[in-house]
Protein backbone atom coordinates (compact mmCIF):
# COMPACT_ATOMS: atom_id res chain seq x y z
CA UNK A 1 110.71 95.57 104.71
CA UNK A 2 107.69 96.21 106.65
CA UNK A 3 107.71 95.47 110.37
CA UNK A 4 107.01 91.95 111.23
CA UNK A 5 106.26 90.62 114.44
CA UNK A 6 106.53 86.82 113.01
CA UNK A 7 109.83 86.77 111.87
CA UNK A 8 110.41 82.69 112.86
CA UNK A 9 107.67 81.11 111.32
CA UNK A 10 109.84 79.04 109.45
CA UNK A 11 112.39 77.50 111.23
CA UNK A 12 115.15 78.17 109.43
CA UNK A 13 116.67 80.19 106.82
CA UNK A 14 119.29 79.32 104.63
CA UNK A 15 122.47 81.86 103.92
CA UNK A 16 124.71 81.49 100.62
CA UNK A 17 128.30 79.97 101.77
CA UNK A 18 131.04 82.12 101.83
CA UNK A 19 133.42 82.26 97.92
CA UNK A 20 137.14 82.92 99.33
CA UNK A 21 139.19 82.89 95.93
CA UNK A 22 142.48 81.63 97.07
CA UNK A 23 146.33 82.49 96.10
CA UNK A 24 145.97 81.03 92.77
CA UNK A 25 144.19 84.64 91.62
CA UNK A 26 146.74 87.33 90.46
CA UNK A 27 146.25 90.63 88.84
CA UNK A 28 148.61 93.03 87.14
CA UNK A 29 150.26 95.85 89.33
CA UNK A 30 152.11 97.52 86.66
CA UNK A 31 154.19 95.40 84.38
CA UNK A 32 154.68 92.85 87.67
CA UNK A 33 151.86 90.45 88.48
CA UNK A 34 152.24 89.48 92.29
CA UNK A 35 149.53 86.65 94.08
CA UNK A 36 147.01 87.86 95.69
CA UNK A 37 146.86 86.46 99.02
CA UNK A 38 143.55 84.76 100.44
CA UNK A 39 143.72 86.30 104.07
CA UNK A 40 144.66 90.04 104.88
CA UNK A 41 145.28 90.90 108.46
CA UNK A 42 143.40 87.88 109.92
CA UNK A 43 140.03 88.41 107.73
CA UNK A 44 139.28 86.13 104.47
CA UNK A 45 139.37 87.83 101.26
CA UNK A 46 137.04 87.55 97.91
CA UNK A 47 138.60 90.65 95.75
CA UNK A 48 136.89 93.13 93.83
CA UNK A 49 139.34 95.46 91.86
CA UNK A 50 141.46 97.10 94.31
CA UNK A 51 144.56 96.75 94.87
CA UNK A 52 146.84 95.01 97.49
CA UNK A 53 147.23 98.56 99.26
CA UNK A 54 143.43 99.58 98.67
CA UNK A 55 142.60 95.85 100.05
CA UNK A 56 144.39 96.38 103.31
CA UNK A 57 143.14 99.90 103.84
CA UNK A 58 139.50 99.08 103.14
CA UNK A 59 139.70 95.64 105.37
CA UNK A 60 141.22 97.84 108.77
CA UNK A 61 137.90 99.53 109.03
CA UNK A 62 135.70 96.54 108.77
CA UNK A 63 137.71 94.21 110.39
CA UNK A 64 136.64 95.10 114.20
CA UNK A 65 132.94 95.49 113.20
CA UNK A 66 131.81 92.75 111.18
CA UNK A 67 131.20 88.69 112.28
CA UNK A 68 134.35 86.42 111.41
CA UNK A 69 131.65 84.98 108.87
CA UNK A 70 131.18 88.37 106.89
CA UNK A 71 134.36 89.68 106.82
CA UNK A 72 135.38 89.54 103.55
CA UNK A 73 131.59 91.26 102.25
CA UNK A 74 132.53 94.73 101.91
CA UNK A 75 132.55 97.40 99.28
CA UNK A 76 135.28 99.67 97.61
CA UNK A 77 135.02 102.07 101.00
CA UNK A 78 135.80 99.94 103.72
CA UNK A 79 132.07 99.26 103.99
CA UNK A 80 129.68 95.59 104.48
CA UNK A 81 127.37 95.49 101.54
CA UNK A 82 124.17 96.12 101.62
CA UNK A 83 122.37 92.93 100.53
CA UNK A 84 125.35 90.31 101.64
CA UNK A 85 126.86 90.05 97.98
CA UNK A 86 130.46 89.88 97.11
CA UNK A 87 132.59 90.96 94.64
CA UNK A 88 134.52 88.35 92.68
CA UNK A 89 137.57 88.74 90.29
CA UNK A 90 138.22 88.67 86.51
CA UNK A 91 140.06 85.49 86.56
CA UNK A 92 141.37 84.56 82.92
CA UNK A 93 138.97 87.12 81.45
CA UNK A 94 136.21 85.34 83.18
CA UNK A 95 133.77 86.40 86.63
CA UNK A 96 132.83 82.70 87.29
CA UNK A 97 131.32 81.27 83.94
CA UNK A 98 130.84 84.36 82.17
CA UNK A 99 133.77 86.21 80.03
CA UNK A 100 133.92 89.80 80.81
CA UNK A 101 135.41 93.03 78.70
CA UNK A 102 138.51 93.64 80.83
CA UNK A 103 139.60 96.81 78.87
CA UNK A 104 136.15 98.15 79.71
CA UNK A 105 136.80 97.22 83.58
CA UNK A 106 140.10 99.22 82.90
CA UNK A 107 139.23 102.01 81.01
CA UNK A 108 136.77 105.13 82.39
CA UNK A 109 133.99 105.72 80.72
CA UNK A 110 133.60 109.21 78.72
CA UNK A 111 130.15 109.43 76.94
CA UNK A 112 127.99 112.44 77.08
CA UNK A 113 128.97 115.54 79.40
CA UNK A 114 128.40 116.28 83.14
CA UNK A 115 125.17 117.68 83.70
CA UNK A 116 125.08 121.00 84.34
CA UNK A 117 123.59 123.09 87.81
CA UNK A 118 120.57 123.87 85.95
CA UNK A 119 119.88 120.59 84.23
CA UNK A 120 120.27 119.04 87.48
CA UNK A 121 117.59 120.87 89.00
CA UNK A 122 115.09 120.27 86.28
CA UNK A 123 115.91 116.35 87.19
CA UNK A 124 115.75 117.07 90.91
CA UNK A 125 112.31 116.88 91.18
CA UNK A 126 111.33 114.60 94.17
CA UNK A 127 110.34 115.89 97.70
CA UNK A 128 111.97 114.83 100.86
CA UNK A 129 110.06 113.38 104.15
CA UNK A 130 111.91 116.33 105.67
CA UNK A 131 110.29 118.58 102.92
CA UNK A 132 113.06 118.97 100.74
CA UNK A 133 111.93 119.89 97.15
CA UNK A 134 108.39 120.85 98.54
CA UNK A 135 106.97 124.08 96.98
CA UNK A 136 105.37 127.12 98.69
CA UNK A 137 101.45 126.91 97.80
CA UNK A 138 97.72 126.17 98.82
CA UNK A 139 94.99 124.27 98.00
CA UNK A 140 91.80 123.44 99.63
CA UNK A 141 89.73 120.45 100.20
CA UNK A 142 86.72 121.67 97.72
CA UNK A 143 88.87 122.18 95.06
CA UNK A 144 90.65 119.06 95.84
CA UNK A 145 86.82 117.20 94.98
CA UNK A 146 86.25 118.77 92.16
CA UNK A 147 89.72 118.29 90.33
CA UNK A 148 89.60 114.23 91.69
CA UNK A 149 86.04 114.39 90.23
CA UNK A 150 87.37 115.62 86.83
CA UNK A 151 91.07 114.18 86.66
CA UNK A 152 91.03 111.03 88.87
CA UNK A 153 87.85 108.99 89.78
CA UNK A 154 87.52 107.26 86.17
CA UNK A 155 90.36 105.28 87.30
CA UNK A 156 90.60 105.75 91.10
CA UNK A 157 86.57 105.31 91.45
CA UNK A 158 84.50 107.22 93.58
CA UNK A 159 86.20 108.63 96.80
CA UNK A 160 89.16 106.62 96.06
CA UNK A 161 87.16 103.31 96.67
CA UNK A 162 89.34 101.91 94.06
CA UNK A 163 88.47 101.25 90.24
CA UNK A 164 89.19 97.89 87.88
CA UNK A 165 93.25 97.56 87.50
CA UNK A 166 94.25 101.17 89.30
CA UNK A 167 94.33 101.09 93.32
CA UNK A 168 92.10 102.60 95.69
CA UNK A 169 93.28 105.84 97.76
CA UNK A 170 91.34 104.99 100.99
CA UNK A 171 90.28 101.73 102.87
CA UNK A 172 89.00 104.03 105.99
CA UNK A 173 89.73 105.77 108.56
CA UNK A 174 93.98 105.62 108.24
CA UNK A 175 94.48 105.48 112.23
CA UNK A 176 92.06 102.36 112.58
CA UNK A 177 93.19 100.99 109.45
CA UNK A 178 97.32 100.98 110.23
CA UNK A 179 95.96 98.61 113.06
CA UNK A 180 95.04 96.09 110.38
CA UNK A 181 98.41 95.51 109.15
CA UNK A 182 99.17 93.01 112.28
CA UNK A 183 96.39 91.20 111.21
CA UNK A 184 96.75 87.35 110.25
CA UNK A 185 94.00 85.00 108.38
CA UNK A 186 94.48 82.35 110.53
CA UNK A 187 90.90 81.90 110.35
CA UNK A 188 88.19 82.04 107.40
CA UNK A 189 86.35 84.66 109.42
CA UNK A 190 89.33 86.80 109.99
CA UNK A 191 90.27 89.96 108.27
CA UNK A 192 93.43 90.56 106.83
CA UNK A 193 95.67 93.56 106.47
CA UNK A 194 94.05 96.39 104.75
CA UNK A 195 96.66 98.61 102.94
CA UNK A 196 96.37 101.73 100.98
CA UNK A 197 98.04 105.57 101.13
CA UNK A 198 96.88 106.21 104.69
CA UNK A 199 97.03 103.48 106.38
CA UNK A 200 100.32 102.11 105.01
CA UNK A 201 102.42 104.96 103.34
CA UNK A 202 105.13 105.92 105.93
CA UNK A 203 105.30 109.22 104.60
CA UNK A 204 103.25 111.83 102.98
CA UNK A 205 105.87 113.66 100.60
CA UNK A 206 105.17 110.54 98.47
CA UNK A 207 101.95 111.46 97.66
CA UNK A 208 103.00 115.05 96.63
CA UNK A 209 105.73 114.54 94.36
CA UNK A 210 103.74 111.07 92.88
CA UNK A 211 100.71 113.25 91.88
CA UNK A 212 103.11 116.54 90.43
CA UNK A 213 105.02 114.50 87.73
CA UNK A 214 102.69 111.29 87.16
CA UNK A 215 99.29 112.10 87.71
CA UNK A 216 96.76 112.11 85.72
CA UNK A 217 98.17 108.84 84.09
CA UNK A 218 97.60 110.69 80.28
CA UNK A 219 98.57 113.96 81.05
CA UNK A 220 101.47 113.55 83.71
CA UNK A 221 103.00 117.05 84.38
CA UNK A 222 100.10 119.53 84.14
CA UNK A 223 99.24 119.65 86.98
CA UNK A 224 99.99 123.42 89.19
CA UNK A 225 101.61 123.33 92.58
CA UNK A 226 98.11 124.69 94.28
CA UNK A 227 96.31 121.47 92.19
CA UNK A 228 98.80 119.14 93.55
CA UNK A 229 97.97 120.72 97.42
CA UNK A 230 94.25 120.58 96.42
CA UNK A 231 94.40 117.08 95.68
CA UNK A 232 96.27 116.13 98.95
CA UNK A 233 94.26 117.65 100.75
CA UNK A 234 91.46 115.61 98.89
CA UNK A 235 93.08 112.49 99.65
CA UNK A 236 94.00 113.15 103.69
CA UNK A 237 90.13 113.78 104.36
CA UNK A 238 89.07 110.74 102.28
CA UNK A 239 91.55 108.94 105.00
CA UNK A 240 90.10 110.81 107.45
CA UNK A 241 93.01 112.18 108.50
CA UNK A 242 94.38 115.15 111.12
CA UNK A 243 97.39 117.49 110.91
CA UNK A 244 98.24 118.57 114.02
CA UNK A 245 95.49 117.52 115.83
CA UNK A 246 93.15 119.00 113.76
CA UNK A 247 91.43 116.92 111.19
CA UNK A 248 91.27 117.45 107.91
CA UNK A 249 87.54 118.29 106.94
CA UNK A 250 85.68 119.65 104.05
CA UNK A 251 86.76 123.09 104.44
CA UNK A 252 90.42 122.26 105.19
CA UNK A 253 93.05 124.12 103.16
CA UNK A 254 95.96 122.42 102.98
CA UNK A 255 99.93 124.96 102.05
CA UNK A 256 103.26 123.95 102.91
CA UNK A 257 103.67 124.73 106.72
CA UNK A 258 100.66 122.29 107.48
CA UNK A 259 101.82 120.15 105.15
CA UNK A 260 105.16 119.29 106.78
CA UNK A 261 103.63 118.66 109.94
CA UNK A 262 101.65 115.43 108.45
CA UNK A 263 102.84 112.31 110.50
CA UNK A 264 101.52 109.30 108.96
CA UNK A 265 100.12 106.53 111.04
CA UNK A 266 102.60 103.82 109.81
CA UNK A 267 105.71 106.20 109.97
CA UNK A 268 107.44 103.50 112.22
CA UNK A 269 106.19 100.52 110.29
CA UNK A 270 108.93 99.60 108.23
CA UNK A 271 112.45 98.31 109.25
CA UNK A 272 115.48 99.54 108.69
CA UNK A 273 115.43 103.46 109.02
CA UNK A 274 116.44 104.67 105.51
CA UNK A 275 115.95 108.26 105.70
CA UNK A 276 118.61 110.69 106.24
CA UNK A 277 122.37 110.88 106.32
CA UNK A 278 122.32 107.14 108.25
CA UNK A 279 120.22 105.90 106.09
CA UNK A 280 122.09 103.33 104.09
CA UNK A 281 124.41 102.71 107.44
CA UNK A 282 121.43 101.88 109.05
CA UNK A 283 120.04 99.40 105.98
CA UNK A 284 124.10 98.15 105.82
CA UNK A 285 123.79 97.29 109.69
CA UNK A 286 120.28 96.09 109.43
CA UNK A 287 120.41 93.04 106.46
CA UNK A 288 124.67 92.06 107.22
CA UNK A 289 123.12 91.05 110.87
CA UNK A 290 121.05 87.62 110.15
CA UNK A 291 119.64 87.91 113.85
CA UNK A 292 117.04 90.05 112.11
CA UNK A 293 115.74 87.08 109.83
CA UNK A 294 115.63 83.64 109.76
CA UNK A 295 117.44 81.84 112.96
CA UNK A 296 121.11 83.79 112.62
CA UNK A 297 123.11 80.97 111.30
CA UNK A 298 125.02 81.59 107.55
CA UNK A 299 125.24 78.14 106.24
CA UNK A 300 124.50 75.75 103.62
CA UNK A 301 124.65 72.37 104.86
CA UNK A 302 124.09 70.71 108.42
CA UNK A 303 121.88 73.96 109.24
CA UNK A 304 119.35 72.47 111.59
CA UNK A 305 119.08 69.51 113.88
CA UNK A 306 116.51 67.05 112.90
CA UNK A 307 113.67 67.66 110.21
CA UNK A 308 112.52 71.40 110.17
CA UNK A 309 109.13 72.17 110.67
CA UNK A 310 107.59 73.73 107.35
CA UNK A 311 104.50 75.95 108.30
CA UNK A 312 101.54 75.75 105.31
CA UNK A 313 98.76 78.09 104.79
CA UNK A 314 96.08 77.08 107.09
CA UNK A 315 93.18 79.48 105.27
CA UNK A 316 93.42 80.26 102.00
CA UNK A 317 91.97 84.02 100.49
CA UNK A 318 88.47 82.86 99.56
CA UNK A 319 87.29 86.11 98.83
CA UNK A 320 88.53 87.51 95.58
CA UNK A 321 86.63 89.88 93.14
CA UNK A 322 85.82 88.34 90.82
CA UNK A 323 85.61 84.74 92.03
CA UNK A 324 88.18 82.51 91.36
CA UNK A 325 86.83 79.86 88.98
CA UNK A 326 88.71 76.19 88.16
CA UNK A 327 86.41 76.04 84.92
CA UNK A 328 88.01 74.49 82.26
CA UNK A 329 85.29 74.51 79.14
CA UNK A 330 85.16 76.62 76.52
CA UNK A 331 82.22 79.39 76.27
CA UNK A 332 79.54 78.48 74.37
CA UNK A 333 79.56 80.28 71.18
CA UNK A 334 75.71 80.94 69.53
CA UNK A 335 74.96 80.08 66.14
CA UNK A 336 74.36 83.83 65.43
CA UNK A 337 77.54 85.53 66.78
CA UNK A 338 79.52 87.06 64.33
CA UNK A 339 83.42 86.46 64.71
CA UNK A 340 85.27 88.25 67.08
CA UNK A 341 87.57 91.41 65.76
CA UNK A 342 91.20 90.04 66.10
CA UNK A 343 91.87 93.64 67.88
CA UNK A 344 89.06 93.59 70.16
CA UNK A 345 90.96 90.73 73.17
CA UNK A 346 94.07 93.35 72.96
CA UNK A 347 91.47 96.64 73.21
CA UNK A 348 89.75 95.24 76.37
CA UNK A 349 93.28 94.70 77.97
CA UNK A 350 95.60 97.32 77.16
CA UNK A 351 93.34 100.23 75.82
CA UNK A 352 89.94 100.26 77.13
CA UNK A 353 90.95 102.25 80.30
CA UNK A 354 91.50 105.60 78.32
CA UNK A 355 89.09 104.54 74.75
CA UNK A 356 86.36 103.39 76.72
CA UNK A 357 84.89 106.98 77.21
CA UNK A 358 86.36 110.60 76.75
CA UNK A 359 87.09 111.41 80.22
CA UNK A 360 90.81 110.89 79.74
CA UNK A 361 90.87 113.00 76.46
CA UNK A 362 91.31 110.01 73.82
CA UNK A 363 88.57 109.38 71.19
CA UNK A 364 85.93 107.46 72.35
CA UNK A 365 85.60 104.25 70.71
CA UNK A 366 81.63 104.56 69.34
CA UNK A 367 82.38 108.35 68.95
CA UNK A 368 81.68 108.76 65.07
CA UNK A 369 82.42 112.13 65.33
CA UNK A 370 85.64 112.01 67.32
CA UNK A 371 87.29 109.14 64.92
CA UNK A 372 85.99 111.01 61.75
CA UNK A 373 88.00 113.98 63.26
CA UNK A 374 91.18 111.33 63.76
CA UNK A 375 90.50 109.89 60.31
CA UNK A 376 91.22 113.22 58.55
CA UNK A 377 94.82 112.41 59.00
CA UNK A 378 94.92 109.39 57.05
CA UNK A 379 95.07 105.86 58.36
CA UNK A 380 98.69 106.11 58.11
CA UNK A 381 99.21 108.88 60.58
CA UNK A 382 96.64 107.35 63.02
CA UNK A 383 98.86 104.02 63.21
CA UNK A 384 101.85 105.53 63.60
CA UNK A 385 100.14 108.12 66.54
CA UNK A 386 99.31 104.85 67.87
CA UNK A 387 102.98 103.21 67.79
CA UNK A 388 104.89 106.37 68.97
CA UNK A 389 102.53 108.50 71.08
CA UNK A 390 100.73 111.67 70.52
CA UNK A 391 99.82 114.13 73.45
CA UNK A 392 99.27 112.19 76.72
CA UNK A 393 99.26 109.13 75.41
CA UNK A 394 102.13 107.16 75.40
CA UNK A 395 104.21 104.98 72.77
CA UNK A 396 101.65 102.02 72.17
CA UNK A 397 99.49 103.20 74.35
CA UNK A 398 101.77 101.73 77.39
CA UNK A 399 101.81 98.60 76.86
CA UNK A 400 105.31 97.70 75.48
CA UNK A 401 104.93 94.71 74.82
CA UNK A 402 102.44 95.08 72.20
CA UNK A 403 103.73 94.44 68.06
CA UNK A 404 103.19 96.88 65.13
CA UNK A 405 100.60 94.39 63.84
CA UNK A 406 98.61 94.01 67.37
CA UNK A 407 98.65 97.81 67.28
CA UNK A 408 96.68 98.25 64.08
CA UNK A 409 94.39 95.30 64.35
CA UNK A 410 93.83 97.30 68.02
CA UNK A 411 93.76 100.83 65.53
CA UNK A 412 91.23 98.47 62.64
CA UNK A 413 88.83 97.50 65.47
CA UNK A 414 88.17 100.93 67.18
CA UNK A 415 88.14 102.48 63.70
CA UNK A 416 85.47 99.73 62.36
CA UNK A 417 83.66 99.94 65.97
CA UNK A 418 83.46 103.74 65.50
CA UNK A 419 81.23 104.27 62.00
């Protein structure tokens, strides 16, 4: 949740009421089934799977700290939960409306292995604010340019300004730009919060580990560790940014020691702290007190005196790229257009971005020489590349939710736009 300094501009907020699940529940201890009681040591219960022992023992430790009103919201360690949910019973095979495997709720699941050490640290691939998982290595500002140049700007545009459906790297300077983020368009004139990797990002091990195993979009992974550093380094001077006091300039080279002494401009923008060993204490803490949202009270009914005020946007976003447009009519069609490739609506959506030239490494469409090279494998093969993947390209080229038969009318047009 980013840092809001607004929090009551709507009056009120509304909490979900409280299930308790009274006596009438039981469960099996054993051959014996016993009543669950509704209230344990003073404090309401809804019950997930626990027993009457594990109830009592995980509702001491909450009891002291938590509201009379959130009590009974606590997890299998004692502990309130997170996002104010509760955990409700299998009740005649049933949680509420919907019937529920209670041999699977029973029995402990047993598929696959345990991962071993090794195969643990392949998966353990992510680096840590605190630089956890960051690599020893270098890379320098120049190289940084040229590898963006080569690997990025067809989709990031030029000095990560920001390109069709990808987001830009840079709005400006990152120190005057964090400032924008308070900003409201209460007026038409008035600019509005300008967001991007420096002046949003709380951290900058983000960037590392987002550019080492999924960047460039079609070849994720092949990247080296000294790239990676190159292209960070690329990115903190486009954002005109300094590391330890010094700023980051065309000759900067970036390695690991310099690296971990990055401190983002919005490092304390976002609420609760959930880095480090308190980290999801703090969050727990954080959303189980409503004081922090809304106006404090849980409720459902009666929740405010008189009619609440409901603020509406004053000033719309006028300024969108392309204009908005509330046309309605059709296009006019000329007399001598042809008819449109059933393919071509789906190509301009979903493929364009890596067809559209060869700077990504697919086939150009309009490449005759490229698709003749394709077209040696048969028709066949090329639909099927198309469907599963081949090389950096993904299974239908990404977009999932494409059929088998939009995928070769996609396959026909590029083909037939290609001779």
């Amino acid at each position: 949740m980013y840092k809001s300094y607004h929090k009551k501009i709507v009056a009120t907020t509304l909490f979900a009421s409280v299930v308790l699940l009274g006596a009438t529940a039981s469960y099996a201890s054993g051959d014996a089934k016993k009543a669950r009681p509704s209230v344990i040591n003073g404090v309401p219960v809804v019950y997930p799977a626990m027993t009457e022992k594990e109830l009592k023992a995980a509702v001491g430790p909450v009891k002291a700290s938590l509201s009379k009103s959130v009590k009974n919201k606590y997890d299998f360690n004692g502990k309130a939960i997170v996002d104010g949910g509760v955990y409700y019973p299998i009740v005649n095979g049933k949680r509420g409306a919907y019937y529920v495997n209670e041999k699977a709720h029973k029995t402990a699941y047993n598929k696959g292995k345990k991962a071993t050490a090794n195969e643990q640290k392949a998966w353990d691939i992510d680096v840590m604010p605190d630089g956890t998982g960051l690599p020893e290595g270098s890379g320098s500002v120049e190289e940084g340019d040229e590898l963006y140049e080569e690997k990025c700007q067809n989709c990031h545009g030029d000095f990560g300004a920001g390109a069709g459906l990808y987001p830009r790297l840079t709005v400006g300077n990152a120190y005057e730009m964090q400032k924008t983020l308070m900003f409201q368009r209460v007026n038409p004139e008035n600019d509005g919060p300008q967001r991007a990797f420096g002046s949003y990002w709380p951290y900058a091990s983000t960037l590392w580990w987002y550019i080492k195993t999924g960047m460039p979009h079609q070849a994720p992974m092949s990247l080296s560790t000294n790239e990676v550093y190159a292209l960070s380094a690329y990115i903190l001077y486009i954002n005109e940014m300094k590391i330890d006091g010094v700023e980051v300039d065309d000759e900067y080279v970036l390695d690991r020691k310099k690296f971990l002494k990055i401190v983002m401009p919005n490092v304390d923008g976002f609420e609760p702290k959930i880095d480090g060993p308190k980290g999801q204490d703090n969050a727990r803490k954080y959303f189980n007190n409503p004081l922090n949202y809304g106006n404090g009270t849980r409720c459902m009914k009666n929740c405010y005196d008189g009619e609440p005020k409901v603020v509406r946007i004053a000033t719309g976003l006028t300024d969108f790229t392309p204009p908005l447009s509330s046309e309605k009519t059709l296009p006019e069609v000329k007399a001598d257009a042809g008819p449109v490739h059933a393919g071509k609506k789906v190509y301009d959506a979903s493929c364009a971005v890596c067809h559209a030239t060869d700077s990504m490494g697919a086939p150009a469409v309009g490449d005759k020489a490229a698709w003749a090279a394709v077209l040696k494998k048969g028709i066949d093969k090329v639909n099927a590349n198309a469907l599963n993947g081949i090389n950096g390209m993904p299974p239908k080229g990404g977009a999932m939710d494409l059929t088998e038969a939009q995928l070769k009318e996609v396959v026909d047009y590029m083909v037939g736009a290609s001779k």
